[in-house]
N, C-alpha and C. Protein backbone atom coordinates (compact mmCIF):
# COMPACT_ATOMS: atom_id res chain seq x y z
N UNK A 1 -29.80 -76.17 101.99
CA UNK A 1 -29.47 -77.43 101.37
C UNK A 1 -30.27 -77.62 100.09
N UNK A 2 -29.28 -78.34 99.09
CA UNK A 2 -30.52 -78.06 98.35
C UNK A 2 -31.22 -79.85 97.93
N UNK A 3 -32.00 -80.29 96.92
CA UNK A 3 -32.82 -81.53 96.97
C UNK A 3 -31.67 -82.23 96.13
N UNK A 4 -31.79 -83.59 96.52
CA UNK A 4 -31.26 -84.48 95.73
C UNK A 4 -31.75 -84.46 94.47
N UNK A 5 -30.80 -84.87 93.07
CA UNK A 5 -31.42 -84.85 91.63
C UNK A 5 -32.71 -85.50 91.25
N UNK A 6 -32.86 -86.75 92.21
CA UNK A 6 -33.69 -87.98 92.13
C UNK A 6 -35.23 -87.43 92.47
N UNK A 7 -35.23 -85.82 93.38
CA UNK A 7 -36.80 -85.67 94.17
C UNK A 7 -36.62 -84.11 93.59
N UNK A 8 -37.82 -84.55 92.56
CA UNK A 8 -37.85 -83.04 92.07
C UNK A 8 -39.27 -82.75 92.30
N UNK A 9 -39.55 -81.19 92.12
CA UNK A 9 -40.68 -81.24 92.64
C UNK A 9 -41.58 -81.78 92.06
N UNK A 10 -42.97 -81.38 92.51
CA UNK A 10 -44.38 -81.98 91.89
C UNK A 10 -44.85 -81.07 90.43
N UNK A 11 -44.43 -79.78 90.50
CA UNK A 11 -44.93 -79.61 89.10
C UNK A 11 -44.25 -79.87 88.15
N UNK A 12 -43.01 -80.03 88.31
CA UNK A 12 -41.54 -80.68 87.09
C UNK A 12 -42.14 -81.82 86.72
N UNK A 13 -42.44 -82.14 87.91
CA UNK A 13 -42.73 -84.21 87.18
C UNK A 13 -43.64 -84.43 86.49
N UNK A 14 -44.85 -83.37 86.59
CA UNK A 14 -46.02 -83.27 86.29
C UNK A 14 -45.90 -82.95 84.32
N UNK A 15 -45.06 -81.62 84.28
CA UNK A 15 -44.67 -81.44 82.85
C UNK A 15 -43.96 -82.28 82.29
N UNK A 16 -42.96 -82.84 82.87
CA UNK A 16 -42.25 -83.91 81.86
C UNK A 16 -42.60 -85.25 81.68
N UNK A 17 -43.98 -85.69 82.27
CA UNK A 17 -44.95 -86.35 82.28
C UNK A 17 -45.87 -85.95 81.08
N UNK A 18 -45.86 -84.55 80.77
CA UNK A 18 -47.05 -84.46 79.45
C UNK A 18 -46.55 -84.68 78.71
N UNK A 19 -45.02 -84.16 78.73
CA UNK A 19 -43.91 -84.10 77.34
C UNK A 19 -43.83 -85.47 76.83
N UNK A 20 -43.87 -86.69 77.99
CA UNK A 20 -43.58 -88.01 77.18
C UNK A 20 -44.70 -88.93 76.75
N UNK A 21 -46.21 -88.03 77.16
CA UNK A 21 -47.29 -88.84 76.37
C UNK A 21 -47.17 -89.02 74.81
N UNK A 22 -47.31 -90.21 74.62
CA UNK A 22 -47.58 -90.62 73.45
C UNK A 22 -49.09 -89.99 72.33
N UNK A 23 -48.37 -89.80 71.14
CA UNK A 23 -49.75 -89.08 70.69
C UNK A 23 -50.86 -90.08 70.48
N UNK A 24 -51.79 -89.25 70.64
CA UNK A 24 -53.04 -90.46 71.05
C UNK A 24 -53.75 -91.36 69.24
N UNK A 25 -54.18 -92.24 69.31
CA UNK A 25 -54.50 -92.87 67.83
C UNK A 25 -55.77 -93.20 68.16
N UNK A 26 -56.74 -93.09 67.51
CA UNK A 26 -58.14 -93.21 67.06
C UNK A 26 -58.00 -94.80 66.62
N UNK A 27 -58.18 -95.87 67.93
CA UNK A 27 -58.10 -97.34 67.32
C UNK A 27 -59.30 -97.80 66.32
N UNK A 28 -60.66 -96.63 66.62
CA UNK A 28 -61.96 -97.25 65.97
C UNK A 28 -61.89 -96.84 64.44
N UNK A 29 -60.83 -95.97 64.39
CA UNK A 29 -60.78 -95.46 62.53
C UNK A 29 -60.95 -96.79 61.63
N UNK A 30 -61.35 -96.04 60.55
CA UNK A 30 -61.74 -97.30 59.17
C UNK A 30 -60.28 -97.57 58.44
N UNK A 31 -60.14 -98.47 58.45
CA UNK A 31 -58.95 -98.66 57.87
C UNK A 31 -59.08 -99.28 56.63
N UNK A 32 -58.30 -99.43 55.96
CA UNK A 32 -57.94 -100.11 54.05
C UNK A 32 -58.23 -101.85 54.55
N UNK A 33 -59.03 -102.36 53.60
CA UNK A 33 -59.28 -103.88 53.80
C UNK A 33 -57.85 -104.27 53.36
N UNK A 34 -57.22 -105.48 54.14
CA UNK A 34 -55.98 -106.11 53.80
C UNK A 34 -56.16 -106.81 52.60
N UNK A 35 -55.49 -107.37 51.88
CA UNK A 35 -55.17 -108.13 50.29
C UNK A 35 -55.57 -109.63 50.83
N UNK A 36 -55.62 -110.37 50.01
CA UNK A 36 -56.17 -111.73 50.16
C UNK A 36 -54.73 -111.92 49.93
N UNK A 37 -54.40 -113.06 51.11
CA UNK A 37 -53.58 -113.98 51.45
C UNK A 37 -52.37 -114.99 50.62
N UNK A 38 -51.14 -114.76 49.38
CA UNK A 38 -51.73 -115.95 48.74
C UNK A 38 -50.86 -117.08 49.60
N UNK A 39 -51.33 -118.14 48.93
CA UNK A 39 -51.45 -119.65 49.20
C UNK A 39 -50.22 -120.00 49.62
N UNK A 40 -50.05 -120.69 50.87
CA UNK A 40 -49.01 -121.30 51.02
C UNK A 40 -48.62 -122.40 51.13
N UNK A 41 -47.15 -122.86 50.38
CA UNK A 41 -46.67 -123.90 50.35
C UNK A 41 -45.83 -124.65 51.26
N UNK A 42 -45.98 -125.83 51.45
CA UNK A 42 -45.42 -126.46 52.90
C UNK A 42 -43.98 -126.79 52.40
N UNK A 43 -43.16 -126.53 53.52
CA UNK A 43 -41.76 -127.11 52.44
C UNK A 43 -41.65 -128.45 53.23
N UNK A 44 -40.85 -129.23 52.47
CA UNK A 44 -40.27 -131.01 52.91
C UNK A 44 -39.72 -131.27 53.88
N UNK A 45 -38.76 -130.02 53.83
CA UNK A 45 -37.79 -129.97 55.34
C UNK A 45 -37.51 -128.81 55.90
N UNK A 46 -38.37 -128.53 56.98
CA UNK A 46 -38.54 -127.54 57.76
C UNK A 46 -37.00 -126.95 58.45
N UNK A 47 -36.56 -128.15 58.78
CA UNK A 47 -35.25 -127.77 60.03
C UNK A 47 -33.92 -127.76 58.52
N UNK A 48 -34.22 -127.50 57.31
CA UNK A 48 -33.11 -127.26 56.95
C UNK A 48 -32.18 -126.14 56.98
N UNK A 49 -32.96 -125.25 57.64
CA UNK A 49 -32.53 -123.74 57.51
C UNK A 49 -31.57 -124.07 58.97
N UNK A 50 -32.15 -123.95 60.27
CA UNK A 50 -31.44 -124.45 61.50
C UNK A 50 -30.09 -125.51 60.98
N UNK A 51 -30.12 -126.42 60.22
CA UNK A 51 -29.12 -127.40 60.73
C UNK A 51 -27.86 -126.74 59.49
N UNK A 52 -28.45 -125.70 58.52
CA UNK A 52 -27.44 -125.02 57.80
C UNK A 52 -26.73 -123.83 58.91
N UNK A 53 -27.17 -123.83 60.21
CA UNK A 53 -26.71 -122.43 60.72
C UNK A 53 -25.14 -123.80 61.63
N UNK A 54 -25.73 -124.72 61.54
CA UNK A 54 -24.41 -125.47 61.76
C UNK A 54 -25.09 -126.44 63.68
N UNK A 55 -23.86 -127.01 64.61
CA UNK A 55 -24.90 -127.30 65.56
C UNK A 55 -24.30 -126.42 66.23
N UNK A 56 -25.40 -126.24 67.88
CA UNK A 56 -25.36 -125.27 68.99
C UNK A 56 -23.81 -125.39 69.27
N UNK A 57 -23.80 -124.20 69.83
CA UNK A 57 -22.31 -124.32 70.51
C UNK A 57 -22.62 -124.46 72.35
N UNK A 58 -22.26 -125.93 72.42
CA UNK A 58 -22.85 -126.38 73.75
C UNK A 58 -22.48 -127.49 74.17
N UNK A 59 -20.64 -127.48 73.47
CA UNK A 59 -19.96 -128.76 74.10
C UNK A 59 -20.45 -129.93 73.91
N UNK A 60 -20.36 -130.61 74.75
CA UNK A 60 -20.95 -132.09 74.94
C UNK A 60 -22.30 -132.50 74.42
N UNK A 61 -23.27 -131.49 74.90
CA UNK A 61 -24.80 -131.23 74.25
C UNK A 61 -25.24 -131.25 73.04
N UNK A 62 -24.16 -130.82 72.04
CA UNK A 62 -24.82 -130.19 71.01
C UNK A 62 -25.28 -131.22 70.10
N UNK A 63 -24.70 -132.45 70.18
CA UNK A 63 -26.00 -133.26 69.12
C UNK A 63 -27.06 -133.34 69.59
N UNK A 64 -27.61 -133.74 70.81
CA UNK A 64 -28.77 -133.56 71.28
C UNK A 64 -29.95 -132.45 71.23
N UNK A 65 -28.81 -131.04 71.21
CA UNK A 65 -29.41 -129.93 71.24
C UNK A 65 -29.96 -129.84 69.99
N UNK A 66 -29.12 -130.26 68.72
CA UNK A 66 -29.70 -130.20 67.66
C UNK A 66 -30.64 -130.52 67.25
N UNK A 67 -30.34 -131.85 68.11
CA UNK A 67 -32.12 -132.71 67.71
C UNK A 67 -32.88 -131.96 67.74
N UNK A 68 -32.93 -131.74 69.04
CA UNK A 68 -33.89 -131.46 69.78
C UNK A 68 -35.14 -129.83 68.98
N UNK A 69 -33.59 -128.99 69.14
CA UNK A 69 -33.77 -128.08 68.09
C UNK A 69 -34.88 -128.18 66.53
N UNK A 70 -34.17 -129.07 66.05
CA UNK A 70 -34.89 -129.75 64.59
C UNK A 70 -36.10 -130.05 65.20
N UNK A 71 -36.90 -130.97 65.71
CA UNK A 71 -37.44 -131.00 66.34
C UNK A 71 -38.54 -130.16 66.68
N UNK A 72 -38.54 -129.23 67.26
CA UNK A 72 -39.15 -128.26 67.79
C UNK A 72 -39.66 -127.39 66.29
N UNK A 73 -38.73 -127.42 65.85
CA UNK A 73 -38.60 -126.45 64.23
C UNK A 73 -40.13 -127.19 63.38
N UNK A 74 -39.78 -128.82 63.34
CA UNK A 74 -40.91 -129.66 62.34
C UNK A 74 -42.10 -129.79 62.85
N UNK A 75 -42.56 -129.42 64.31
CA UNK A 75 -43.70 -129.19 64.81
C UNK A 75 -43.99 -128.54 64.66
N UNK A 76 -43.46 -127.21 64.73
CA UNK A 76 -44.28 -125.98 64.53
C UNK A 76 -44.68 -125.32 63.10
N UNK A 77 -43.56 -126.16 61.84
CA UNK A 77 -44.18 -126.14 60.52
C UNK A 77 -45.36 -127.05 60.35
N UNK A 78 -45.50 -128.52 61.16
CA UNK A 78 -46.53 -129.50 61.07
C UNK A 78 -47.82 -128.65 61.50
N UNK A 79 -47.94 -127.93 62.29
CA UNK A 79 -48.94 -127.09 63.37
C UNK A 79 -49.02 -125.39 62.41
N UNK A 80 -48.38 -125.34 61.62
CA UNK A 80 -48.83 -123.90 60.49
C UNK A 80 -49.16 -124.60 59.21
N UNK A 81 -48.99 -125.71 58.73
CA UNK A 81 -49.36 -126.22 57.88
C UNK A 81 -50.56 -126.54 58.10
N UNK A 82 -51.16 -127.42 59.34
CA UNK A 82 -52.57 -127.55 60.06
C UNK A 82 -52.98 -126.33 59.71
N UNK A 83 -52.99 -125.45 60.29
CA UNK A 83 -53.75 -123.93 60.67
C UNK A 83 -53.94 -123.64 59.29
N UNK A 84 -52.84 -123.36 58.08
CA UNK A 84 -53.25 -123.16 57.06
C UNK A 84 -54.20 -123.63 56.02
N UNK A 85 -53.97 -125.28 56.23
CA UNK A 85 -55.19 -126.31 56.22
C UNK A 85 -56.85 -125.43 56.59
N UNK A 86 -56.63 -125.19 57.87
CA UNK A 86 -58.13 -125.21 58.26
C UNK A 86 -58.46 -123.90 57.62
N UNK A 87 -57.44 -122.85 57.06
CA UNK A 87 -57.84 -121.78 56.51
C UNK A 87 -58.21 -121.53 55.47
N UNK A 88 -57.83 -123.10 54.98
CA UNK A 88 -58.26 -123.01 53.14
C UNK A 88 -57.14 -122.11 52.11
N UNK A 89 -56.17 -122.65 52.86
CA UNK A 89 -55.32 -121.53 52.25
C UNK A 89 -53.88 -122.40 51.93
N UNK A 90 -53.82 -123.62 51.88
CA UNK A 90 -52.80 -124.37 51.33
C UNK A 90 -52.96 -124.26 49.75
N UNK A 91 -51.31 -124.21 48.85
CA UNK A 91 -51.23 -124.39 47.37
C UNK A 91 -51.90 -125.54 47.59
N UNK A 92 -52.06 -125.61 46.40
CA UNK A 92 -52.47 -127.32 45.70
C UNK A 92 -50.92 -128.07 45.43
N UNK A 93 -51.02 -129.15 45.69
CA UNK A 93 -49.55 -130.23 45.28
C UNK A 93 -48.82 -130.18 44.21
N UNK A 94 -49.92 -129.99 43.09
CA UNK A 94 -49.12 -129.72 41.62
C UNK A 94 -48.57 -128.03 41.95
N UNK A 95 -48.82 -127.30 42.04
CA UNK A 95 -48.16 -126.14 41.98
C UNK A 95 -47.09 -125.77 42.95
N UNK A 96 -46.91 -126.67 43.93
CA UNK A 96 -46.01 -126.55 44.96
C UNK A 96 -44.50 -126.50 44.22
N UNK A 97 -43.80 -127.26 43.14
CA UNK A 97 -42.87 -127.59 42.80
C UNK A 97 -42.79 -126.10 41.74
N UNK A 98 -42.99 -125.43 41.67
CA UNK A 98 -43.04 -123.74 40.94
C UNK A 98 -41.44 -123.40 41.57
């Protein structure tokens, strides 16, 4: 009789086990310093991009969803605008309109 495809032996599994190691990377290497950051500008209306994709397709829901949607969208620009804040890394007001 011979083995099902699924139970092969122990040294098969063993080689096609080396074959699919990944090559190994040196995480402690020195790497290139990244570029300084530049400045970012907050835009006015976050959810305009979302409410241009049109509303959810969700029947009965979808004004709500939209909100809701929008919503979710202006917090999380309110909360990267913060972060960028604390990074010192907001444009200045006059240059925002560029």
């Amino acid at each position: 009789m011979s083995r099902p495809r699924n139970q092969q032996r122990p040294q098969q599994q063993r080689r096609q086990q080396r074959a699919k190691a990944p090559p190994r990377v040196d995480i402690w290497r020195i790497v290139e310093p990244t570029p300084e950051p530049e400045d970012i500008k907050p835009t006015s209306d976050p959810a305009s991009m979302i409410r241009s994709l049109g509303d959810p397709p969700l029947a009965r829901h979808s004004d709500p969803a939209a909100h809701h949607v929008a919503a979710v969208v202006e917090r999380a620009a309110a909360l990267a605008t913060a972060l960028a804040a604390s990074a010192d890394l907001l444009a200045d007001p006059d240059d925002a309109r560029d």
